[in-house]
Each structure stands twice: as C-alpha cells, then as structure tokens.
Protein backbone atom coordinates (compact mmCIF):
# COMPACT_ATOMS: atom_id res chain seq x y z
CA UNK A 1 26.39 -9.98 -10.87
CA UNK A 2 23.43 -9.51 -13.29
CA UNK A 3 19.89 -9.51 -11.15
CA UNK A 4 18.20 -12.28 -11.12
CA UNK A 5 14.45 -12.09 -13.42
CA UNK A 6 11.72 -11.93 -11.05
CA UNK A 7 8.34 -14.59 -12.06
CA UNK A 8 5.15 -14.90 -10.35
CA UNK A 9 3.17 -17.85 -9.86
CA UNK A 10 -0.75 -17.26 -9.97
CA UNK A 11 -1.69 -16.98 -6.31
CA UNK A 12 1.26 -14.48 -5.95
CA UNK A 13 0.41 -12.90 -8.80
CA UNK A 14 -3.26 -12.03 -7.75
CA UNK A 15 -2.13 -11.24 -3.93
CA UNK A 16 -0.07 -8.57 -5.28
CA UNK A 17 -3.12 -6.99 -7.64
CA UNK A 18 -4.65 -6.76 -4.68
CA UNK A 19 -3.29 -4.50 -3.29
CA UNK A 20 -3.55 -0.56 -3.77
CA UNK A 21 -0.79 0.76 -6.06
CA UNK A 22 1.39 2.94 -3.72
CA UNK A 23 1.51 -0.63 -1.70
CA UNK A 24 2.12 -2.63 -5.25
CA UNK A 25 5.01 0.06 -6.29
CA UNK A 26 6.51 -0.04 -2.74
CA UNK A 27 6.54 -3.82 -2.34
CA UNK A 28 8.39 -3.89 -6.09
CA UNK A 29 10.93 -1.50 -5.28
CA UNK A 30 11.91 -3.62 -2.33
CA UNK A 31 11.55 -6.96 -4.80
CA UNK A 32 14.16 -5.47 -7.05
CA UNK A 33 17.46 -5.69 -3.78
CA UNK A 34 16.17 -9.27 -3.55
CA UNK A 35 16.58 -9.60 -7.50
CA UNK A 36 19.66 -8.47 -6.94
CA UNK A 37 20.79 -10.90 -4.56
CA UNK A 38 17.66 -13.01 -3.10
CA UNK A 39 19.96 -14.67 -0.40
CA UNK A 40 21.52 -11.57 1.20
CA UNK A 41 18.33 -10.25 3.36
CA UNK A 42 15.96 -13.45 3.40
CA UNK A 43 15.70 -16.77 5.15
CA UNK A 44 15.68 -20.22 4.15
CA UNK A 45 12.35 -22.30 4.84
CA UNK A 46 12.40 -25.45 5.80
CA UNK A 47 16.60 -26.22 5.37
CA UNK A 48 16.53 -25.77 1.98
CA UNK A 49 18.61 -22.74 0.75
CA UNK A 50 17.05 -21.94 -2.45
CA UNK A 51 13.36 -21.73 -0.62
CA UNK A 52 13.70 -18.38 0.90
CA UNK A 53 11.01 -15.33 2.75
CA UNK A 54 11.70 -12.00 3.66
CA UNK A 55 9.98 -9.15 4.56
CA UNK A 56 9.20 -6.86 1.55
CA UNK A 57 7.45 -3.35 2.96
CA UNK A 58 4.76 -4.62 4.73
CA UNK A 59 4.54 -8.13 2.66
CA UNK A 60 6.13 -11.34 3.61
CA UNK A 61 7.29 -12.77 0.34
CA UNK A 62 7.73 -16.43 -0.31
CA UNK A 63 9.76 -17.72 -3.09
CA UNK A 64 12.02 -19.89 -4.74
CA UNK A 65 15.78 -19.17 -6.19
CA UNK A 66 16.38 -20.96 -9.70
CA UNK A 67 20.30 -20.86 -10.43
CA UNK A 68 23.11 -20.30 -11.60
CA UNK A 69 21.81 -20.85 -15.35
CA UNK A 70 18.70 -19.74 -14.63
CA UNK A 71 18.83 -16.78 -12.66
CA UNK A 72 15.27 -16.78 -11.62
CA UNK A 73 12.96 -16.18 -8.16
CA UNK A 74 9.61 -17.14 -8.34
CA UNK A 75 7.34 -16.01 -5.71
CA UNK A 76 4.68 -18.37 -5.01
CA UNK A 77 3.16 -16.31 -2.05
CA UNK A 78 2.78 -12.92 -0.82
CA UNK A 79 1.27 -12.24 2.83
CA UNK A 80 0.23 -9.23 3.46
C-alpha cells in the first residue's frame, strides 16, 4: 500500500515549529509509520474511525484520515 501524504492544518503546523529540531525530526520520523498505515498504532476519537491520536515521541498527534481516493492525514493538533 502506497503511504498516505501527510498535511498540516495551521495550528498543527505552528505547534510543530515550535519545537527544537532534534524534537521536530524525531516526531516526523514517527509521523512517517502512521503515513504508512494511520490506523494500525492510533485510536479513534469520539467513535468515528477516520478521527484518530496517537502518541508520536513525546507528541500526542491529532488528525484526520481522508480515503481511499485521497490518501491523506491531516493533523489538526499536536500536544506536546
């Protein structure tokens, strides 16, 4: 299966350019097994399967899953 494309909304976007880079490079590295499959080692939110978190290095990432045309997760929140 091709990995899904990984977007960010804004407020992700900035929480994760806050960070120092060894924490930046760390929390992508984990990002790219949930690209790969963002169901396998994440839970859903809420009952709905496609709004998922996990724990990403020491981040708590909160996105969505767009699929199976799209192939996208968004991540609309990063805790950290």
């Amino acid at each position: 299966m091709s990995p899904y494309r990984i977007a960010y909304a804004p407020d992700a976007e900035a929480s994760l350019n806050a960070t120092d880079a060894p924490t930046r490079e760390g929390f992508k590295k984990g990002l790219s097994i949930v690209a790969r499959d963002p169901y396998a080692a994440s839970s859903a939110i809420s009952g709905d399967r496609d709004h998922r978190q996990a724990v990403i290095g020491p981040a708590i990432a909160v996105y969505y899953v767009s699929g199976p045309g799209v192939m996208t997760v968004t991540l609309v929140r990063i805790a950290h």
